[in-house]
C-alpha atoms as a PDB file:
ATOM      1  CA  UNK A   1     131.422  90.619  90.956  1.00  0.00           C
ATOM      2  CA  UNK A   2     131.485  92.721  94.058  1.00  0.00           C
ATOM      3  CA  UNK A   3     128.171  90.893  95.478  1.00  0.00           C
ATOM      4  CA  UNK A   4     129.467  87.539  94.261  1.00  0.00           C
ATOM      5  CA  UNK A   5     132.643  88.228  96.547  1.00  0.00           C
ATOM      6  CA  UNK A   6     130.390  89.352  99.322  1.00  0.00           C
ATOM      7  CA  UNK A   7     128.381  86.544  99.079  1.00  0.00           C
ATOM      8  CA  UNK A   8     131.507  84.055  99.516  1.00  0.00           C
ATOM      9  CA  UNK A   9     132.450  85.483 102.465  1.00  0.00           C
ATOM     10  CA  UNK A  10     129.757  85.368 104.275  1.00  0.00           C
ATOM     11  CA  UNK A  11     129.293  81.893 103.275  1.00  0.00           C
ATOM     12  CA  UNK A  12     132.971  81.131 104.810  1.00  0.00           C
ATOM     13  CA  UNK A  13     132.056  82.836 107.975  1.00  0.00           C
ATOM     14  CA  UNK A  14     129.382  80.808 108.826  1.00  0.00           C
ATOM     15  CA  UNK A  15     125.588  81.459 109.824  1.00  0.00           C
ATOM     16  CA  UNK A  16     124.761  84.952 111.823  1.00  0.00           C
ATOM     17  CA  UNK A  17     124.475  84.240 115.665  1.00  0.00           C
ATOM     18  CA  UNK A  18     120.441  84.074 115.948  1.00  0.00           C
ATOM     19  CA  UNK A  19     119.411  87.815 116.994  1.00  0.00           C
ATOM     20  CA  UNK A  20     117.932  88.295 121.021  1.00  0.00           C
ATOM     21  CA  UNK A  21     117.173  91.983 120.460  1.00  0.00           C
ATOM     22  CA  UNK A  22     114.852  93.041 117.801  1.00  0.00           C
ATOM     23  CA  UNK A  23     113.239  96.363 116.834  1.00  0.00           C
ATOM     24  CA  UNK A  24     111.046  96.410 113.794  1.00  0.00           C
ATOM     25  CA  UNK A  25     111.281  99.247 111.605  1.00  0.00           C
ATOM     26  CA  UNK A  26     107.451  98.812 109.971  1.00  0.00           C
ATOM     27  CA  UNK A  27     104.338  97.630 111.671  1.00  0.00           C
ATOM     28  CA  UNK A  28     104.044  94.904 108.946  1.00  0.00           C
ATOM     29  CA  UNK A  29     107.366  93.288 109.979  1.00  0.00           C
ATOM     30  CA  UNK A  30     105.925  93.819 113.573  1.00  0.00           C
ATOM     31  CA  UNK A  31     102.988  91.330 112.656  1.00  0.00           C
ATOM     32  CA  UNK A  32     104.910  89.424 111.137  1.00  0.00           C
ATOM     33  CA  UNK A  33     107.309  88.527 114.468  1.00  0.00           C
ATOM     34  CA  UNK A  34     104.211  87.941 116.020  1.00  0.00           C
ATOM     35  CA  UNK A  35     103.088  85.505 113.215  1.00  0.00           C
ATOM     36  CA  UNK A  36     106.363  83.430 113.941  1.00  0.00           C
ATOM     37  CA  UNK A  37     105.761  83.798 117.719  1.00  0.00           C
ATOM     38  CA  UNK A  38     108.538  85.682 118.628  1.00  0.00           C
ATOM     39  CA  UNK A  39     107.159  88.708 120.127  1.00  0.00           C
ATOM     40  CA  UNK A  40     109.420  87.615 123.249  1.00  0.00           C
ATOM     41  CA  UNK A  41     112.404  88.628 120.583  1.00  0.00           C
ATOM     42  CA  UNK A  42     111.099  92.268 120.134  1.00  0.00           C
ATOM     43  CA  UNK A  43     112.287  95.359 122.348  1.00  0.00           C
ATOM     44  CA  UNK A  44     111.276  98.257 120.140  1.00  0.00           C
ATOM     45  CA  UNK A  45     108.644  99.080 117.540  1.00  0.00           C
ATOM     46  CA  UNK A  46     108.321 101.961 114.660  1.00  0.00           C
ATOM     47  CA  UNK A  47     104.652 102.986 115.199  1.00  0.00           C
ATOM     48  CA  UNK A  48     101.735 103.222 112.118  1.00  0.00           C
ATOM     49  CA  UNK A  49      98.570 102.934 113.235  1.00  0.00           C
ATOM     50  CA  UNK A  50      96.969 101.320 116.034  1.00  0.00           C
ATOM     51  CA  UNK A  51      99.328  98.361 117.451  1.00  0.00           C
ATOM     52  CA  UNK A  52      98.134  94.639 118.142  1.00  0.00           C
ATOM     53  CA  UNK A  53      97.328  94.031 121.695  1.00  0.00           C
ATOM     54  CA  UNK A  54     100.441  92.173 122.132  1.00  0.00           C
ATOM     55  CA  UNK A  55     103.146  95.095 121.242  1.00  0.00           C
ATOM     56  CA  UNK A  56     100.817  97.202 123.649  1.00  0.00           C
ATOM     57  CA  UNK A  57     103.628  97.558 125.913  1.00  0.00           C
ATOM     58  CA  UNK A  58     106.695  97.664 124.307  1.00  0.00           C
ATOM     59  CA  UNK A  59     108.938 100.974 123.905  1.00  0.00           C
ATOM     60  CA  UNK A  60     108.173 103.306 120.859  1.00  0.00           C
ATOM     61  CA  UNK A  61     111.139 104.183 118.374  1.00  0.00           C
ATOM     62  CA  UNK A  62     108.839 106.609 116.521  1.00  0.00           C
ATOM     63  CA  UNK A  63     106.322 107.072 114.069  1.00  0.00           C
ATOM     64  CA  UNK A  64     106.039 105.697 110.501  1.00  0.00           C
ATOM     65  CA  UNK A  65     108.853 108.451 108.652  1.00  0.00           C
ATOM     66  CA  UNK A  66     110.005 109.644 111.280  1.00  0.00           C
ATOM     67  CA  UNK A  67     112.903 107.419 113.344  1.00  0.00           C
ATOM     68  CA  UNK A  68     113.826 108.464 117.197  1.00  0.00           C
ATOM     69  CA  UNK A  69     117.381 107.217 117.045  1.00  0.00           C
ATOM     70  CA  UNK A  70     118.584 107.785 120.543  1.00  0.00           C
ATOM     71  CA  UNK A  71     115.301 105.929 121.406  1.00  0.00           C
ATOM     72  CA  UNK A  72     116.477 102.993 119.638  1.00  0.00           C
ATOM     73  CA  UNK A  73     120.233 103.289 120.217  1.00  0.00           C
ATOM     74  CA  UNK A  74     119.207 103.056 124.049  1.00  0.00           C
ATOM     75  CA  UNK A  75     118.009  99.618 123.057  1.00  0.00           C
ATOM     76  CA  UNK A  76     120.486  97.940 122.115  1.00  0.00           C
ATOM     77  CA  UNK A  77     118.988  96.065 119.145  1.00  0.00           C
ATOM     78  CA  UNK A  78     121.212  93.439 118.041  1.00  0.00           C
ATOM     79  CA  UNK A  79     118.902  93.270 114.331  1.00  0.00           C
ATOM     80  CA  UNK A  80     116.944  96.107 112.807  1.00  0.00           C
ATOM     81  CA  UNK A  81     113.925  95.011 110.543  1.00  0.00           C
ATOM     82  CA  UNK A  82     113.927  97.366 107.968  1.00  0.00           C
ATOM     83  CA  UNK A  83     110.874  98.095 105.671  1.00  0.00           C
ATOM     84  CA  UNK A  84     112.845 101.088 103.297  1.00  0.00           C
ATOM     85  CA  UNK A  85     109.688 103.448 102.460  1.00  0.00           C
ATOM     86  CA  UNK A  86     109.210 103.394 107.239  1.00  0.00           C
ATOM     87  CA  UNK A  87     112.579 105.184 107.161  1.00  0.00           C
ATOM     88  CA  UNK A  88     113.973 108.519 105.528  1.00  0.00           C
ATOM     89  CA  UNK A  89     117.005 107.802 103.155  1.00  0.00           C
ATOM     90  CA  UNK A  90     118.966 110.221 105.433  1.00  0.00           C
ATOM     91  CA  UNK A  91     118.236 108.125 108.568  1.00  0.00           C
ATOM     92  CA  UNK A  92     119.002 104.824 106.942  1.00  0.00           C
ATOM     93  CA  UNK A  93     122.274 106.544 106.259  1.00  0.00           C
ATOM     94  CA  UNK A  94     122.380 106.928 109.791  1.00  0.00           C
ATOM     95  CA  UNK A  95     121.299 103.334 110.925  1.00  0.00           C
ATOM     96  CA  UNK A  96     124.464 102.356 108.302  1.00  0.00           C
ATOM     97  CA  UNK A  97     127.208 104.325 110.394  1.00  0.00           C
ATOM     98  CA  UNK A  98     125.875 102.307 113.616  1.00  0.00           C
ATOM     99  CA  UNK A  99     126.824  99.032 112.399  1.00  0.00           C
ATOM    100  CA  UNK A 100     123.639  97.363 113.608  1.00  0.00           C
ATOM    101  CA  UNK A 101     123.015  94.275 111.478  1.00  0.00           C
ATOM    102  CA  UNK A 102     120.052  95.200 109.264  1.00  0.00           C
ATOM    103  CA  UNK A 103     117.215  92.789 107.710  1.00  0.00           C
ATOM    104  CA  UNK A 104     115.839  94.468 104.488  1.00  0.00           C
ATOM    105  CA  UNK A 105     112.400  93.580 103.629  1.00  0.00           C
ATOM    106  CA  UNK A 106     110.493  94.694 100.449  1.00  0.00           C
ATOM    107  CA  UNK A 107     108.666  91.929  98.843  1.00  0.00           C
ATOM    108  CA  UNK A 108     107.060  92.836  95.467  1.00  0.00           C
ATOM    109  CA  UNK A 109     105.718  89.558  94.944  1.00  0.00           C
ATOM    110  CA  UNK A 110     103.518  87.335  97.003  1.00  0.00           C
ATOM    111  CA  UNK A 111     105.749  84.774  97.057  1.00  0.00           C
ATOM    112  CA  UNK A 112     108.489  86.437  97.990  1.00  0.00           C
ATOM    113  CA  UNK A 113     106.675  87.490 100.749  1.00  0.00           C
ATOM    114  CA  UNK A 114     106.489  83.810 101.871  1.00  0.00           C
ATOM    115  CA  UNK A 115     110.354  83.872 101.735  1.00  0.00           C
ATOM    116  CA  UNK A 116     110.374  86.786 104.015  1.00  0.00           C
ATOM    117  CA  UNK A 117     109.035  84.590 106.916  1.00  0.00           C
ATOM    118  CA  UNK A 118     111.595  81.957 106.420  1.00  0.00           C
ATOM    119  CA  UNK A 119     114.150  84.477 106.079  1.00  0.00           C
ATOM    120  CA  UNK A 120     113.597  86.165 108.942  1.00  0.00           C
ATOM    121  CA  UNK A 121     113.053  83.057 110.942  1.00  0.00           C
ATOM    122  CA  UNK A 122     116.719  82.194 110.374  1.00  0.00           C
ATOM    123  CA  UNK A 123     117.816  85.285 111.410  1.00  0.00           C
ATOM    124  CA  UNK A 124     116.046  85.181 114.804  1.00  0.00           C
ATOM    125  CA  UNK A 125     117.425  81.532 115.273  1.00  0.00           C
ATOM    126  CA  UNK A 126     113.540  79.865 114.965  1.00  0.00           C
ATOM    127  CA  UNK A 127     113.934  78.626 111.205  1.00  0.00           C
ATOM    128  CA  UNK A 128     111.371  76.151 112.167  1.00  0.00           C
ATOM    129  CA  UNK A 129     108.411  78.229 112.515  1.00  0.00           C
ATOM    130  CA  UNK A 130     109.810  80.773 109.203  1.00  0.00           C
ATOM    131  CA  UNK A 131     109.276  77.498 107.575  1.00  0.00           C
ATOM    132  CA  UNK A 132     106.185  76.545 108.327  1.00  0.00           C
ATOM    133  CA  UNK A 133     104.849  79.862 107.834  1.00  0.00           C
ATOM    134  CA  UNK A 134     106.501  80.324 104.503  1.00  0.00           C
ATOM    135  CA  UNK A 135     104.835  76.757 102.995  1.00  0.00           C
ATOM    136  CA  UNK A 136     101.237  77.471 104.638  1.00  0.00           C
ATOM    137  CA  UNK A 137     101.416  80.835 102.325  1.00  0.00           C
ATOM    138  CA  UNK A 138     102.450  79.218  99.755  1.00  0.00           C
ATOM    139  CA  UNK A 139     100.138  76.439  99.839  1.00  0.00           C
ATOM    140  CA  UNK A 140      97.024  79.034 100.450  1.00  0.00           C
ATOM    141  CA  UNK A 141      98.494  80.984  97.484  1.00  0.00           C
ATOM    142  CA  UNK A 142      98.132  78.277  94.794  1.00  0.00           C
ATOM    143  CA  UNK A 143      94.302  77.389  96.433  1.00  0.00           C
ATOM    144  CA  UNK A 144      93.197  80.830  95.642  1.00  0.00           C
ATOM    145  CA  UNK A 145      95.188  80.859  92.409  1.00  0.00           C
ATOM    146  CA  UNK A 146      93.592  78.044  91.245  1.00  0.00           C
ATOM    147  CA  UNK A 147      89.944  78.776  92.508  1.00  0.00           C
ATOM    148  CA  UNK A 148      89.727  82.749  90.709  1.00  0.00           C
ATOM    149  CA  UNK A 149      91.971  82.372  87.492  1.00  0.00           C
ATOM    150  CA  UNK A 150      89.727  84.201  85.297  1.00  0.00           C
ATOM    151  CA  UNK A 151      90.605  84.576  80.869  1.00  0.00           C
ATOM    152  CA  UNK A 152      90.702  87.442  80.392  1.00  0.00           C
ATOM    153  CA  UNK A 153      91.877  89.181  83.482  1.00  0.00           C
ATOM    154  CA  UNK A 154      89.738  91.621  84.835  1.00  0.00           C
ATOM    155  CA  UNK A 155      91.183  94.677  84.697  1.00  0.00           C
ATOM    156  CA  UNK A 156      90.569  96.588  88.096  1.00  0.00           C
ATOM    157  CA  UNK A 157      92.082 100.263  89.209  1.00  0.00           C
ATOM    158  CA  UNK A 158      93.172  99.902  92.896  1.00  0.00           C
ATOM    159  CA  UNK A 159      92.823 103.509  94.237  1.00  0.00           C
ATOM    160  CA  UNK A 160      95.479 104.841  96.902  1.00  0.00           C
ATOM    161  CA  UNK A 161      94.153 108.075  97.767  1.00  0.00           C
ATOM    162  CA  UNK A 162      91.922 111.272  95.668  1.00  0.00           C
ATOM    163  CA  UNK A 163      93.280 113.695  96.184  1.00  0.00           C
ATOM    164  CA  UNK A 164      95.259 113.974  94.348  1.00  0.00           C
ATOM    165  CA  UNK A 165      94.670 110.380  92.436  1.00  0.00           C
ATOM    166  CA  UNK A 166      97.130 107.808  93.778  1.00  0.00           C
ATOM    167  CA  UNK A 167      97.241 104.270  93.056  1.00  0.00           C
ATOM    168  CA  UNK A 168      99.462 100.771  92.860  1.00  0.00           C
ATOM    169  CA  UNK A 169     102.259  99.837  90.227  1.00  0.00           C
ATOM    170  CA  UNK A 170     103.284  96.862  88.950  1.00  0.00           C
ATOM    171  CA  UNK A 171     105.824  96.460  91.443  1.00  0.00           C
ATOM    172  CA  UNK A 172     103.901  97.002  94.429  1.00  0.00           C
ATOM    173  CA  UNK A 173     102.612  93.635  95.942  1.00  0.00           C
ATOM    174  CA  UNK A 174      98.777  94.753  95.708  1.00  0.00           C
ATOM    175  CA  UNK A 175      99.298  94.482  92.406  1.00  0.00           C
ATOM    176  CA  UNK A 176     100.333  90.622  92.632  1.00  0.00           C
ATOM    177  CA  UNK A 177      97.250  90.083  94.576  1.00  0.00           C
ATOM    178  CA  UNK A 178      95.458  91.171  92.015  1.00  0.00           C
ATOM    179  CA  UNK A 179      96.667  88.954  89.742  1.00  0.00           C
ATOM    180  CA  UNK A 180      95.946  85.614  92.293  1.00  0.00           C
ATOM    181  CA  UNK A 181      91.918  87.129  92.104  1.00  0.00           C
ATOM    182  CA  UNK A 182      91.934  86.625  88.369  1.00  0.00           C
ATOM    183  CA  UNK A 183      92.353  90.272  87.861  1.00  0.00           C
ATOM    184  CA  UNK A 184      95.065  92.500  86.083  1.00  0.00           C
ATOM    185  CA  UNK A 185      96.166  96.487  87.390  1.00  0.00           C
ATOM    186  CA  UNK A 186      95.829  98.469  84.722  1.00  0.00           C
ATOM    187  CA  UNK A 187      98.343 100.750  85.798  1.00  0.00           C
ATOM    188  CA  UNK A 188     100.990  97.689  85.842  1.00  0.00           C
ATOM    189  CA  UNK A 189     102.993  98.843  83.435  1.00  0.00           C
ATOM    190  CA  UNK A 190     104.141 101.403  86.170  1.00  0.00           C
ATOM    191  CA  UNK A 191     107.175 100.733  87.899  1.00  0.00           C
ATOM    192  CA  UNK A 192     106.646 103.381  90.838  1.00  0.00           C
ATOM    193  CA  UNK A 193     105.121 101.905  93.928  1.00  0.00           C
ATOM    194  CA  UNK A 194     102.467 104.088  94.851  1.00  0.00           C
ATOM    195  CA  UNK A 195     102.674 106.830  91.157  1.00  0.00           C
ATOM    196  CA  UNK A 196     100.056 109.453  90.940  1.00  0.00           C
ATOM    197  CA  UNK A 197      98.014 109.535  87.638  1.00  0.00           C
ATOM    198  CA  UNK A 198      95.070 111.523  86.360  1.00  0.00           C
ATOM    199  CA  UNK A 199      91.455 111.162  85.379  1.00  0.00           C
ATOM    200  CA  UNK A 200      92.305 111.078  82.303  1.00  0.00           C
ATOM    201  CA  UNK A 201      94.500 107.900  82.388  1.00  0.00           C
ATOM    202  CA  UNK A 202      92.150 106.225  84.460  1.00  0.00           C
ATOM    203  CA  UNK A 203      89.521 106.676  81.501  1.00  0.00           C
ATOM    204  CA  UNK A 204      91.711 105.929  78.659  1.00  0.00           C
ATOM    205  CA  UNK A 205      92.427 102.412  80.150  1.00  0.00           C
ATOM    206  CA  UNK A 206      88.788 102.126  81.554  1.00  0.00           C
ATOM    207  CA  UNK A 207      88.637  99.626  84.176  1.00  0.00           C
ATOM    208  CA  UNK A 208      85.652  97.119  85.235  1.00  0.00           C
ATOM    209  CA  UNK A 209      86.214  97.447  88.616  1.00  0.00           C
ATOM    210  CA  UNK A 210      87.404 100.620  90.718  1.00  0.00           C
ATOM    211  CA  UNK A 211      88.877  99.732  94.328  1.00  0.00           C
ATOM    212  CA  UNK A 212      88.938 102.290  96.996  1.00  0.00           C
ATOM    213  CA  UNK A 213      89.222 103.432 100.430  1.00  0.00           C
ATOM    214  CA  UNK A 214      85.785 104.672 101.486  1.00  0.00           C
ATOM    215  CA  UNK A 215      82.644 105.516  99.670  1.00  0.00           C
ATOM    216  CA  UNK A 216      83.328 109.377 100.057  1.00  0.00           C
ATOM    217  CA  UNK A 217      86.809 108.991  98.326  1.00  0.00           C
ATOM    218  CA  UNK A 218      85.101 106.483  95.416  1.00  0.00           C
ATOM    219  CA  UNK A 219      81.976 109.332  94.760  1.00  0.00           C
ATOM    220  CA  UNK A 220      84.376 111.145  92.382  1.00  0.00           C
ATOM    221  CA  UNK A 221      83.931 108.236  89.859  1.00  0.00           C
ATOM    222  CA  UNK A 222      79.929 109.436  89.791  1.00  0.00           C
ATOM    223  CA  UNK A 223      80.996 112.289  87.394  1.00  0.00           C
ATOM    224  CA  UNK A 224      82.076 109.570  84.918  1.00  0.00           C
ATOM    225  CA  UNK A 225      79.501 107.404  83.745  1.00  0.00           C
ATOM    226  CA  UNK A 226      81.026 106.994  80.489  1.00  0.00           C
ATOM    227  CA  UNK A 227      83.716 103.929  82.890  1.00  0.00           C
ATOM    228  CA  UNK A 228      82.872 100.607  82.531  1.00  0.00           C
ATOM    229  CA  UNK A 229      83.270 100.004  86.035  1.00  0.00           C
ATOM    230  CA  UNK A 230      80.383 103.196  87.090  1.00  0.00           C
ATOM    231  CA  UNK A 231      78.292 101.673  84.112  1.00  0.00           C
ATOM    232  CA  UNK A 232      78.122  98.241  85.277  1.00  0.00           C
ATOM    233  CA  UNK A 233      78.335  99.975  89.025  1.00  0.00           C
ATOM    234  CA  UNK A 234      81.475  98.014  90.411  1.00  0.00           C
ATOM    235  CA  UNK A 235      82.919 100.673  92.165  1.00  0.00           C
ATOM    236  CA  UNK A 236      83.731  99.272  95.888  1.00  0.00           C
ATOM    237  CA  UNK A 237      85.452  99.978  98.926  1.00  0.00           C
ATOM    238  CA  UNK A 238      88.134  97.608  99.360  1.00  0.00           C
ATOM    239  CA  UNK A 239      87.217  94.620 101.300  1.00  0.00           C
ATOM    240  CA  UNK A 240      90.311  94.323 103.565  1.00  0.00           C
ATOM    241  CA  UNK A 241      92.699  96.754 104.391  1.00  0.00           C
ATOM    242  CA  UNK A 242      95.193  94.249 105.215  1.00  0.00           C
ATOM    243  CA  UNK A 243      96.328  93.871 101.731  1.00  0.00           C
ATOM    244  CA  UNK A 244      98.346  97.292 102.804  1.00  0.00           C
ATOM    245  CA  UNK A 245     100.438  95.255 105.599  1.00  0.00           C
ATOM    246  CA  UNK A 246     102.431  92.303 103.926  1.00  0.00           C
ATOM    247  CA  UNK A 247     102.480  90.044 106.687  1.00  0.00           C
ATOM    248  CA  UNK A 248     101.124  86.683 107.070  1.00  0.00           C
ATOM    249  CA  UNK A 249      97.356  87.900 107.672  1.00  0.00           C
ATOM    250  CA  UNK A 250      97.785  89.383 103.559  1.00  0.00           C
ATOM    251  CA  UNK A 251      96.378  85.925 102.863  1.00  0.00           C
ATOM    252  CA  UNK A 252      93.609  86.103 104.326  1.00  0.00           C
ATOM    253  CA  UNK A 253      92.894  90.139 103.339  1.00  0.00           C
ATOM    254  CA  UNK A 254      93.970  88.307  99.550  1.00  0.00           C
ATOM    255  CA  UNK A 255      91.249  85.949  99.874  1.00  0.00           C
ATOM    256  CA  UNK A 256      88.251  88.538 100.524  1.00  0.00           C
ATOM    257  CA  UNK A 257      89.777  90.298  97.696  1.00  0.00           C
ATOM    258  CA  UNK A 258      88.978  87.542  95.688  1.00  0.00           C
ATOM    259  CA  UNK A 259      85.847  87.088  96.602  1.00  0.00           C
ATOM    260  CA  UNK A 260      84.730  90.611  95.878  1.00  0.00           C
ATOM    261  CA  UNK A 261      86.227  90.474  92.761  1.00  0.00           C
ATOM    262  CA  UNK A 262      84.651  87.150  91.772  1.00  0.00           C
ATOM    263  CA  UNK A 263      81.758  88.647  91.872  1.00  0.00           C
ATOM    264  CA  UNK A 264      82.372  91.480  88.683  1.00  0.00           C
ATOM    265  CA  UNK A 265      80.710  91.281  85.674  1.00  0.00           C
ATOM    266  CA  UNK A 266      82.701  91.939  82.916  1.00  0.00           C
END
C-alpha cells in the first residue's frame, strides 16, 4: 500500500525536470550514457577498469567500492546513476541523507535491461534516443533467440573466478544470456548473484560446457576428466567480456556467446 501511495503522488506531481548534471555510479551505466549520446550530460564517473576514450577527461568520484563523496558533492549532480553492488550499503546510506535524486539500475533480465535505456532516457529529458535504443535490443534479442534455441538446453557452468570457485545465479543477467544461446546455468537455481560453490557441485551437476576467464584459471578442470564438458573438451575462455557490463554493447558480447556455444556437442 505504501508504494501504491508513493506511486500516486508522483504521478500527481508531474514528470521529473530532465537531469543537466549526471554522475554515474558504475562504468556500465557510464556506457550506457554514451550509448544514448549524452556524454555532454555527465560531470562525474565511478571508475572500474580502463574508461572509453570519451570519459577520458571527466572528474573521478572513485573507484568501483569505494565512493569519494566530497568529490562528488563538489559536483553538484542533479541525478546519481546507481548500480547497488558499485557502492557500499553504508555509503548509499549516505547518498540517501543528501537528497540527490537517485536512478537505481539492476537489471536481472535482458529485457529489462532494454527498459533501462528508455528509463534512463526519460530521466535525462532525451526519451527519444532511450527509445530507440530500448526496441533495437529488443529486436536483436528475439533474432538471436530465435537463431540458437536449442531442446534440450545445454547446460553450461559460467565460471567467475578459482579461487576460490565463483560463478553466476539465476538472477544474475549472464545467466539470461545464457538462456538466449540455447543454453541453461546449472547453478540457476541459485538466487545469489555471484555464490561461491565447490568442485564437488560442479561435478554432481556435470556441465557440457565450462566458461571461464583465461586458460590458466580453466586448467583446474584438467584434474577432472570424469566432466562431460573436459571429456568432450569444451572448456573455453569466454568469448566476450562484455557480457560483465550490461550496457547496450551486452548484445553484441551476447551474440559471440552464442556463437561459441553453438558450436558444443552435447
Amino acid at each position: 500500500m505504501p508504494r501504491l501511495l508513493a506511486c500516486l503522488l508522483l504521478l500527481l506531481a508531474g514528470p521529473l525536470p530532465a537531469a543537466e548534471r549526471v554522475v554515474s555510479l558504475a562504468p556500465s551505466l557510464s556506457e550506457i550514457m554514451l550509448e544514448l549520446d549524452s556524454a555532454d550530460l555527465l560531470v562525474g564517473v565511478l571508475d572500474g577498469g580502463e574508461r572509453p576514450p570519451a570519459l577520458a577527461r571527466l572528474p573521478s568520484v572513485g573507484r568501483y567500492g569505494q565512493l569519494e563523496l566530497e568529490t562528488l558533492l563538489s559536483l553538484k549532480p542533479d541525478l546519481l546513476l546507481l548500480w547497488p553492488n558499485s557502492v557500499p550499503p553504508a555509503q548509499q546510506e549516505q547518498l540517501k541523507r543528501f537528497g540527490i535524486p537517485t536512478y537505481v539500475a539492476e537489471p536481472q533480465r535482458l529485457d529489462e535491461l532494454a527498459s533501462e535505456f528508455a528509463a534512463i532516457g526519460r530521466r535525462i529529458g532525451r526519451p527519444a534516443q532511450g527509445e530507440q535504443l530500448a526496441a533495437r535490443f529488443r529486436q536483436g534479442l528475439a533474432e538471436l533467440r530465435q537463431r540458437y534455441r536449442r531442446e534440450p538446453p545445454l547446460p553450461v557452468f559460467y565460471q567467475v573466478w578459482h579461487k576460490p570457485l565463483y560463478t553466476v545465479g539465476g538472477a544474475q543477467i549472464i545467466s539470461d544470456a545464457l538462456q538466449v544461446c540455447g543454453a541453461r546455468n546449472v547453478f540457476a537455481d541459485l538466487r545469489q548473484p555471484a555464490p561461491q560453490v565447490g568442485i564437488e557441485a560442479v561435478l554432481a551437476r556435470d556441465p557440457q560446457v565450462i566458461l571461464g576467464g583465461t586458460r590458466a584459471e580453466l586448467g583446474i578442470w584438467q584434474a577432472w576428466p570424469q566432466l562431460s564438458a573436459v571429456r568432450l573438451k569444451q572448456v573455453w575462455e569466454v568469448p566476450d567480456k562484455g557480457l560483465e557490463r550490461p550496457s547496450f554493447q551486452m548484445l553484441a558480447a551476447t551474440e559471440k556467446l552464442c556463437r561459441v556455444l553453438a558450436k558444443a556437442k552435447s
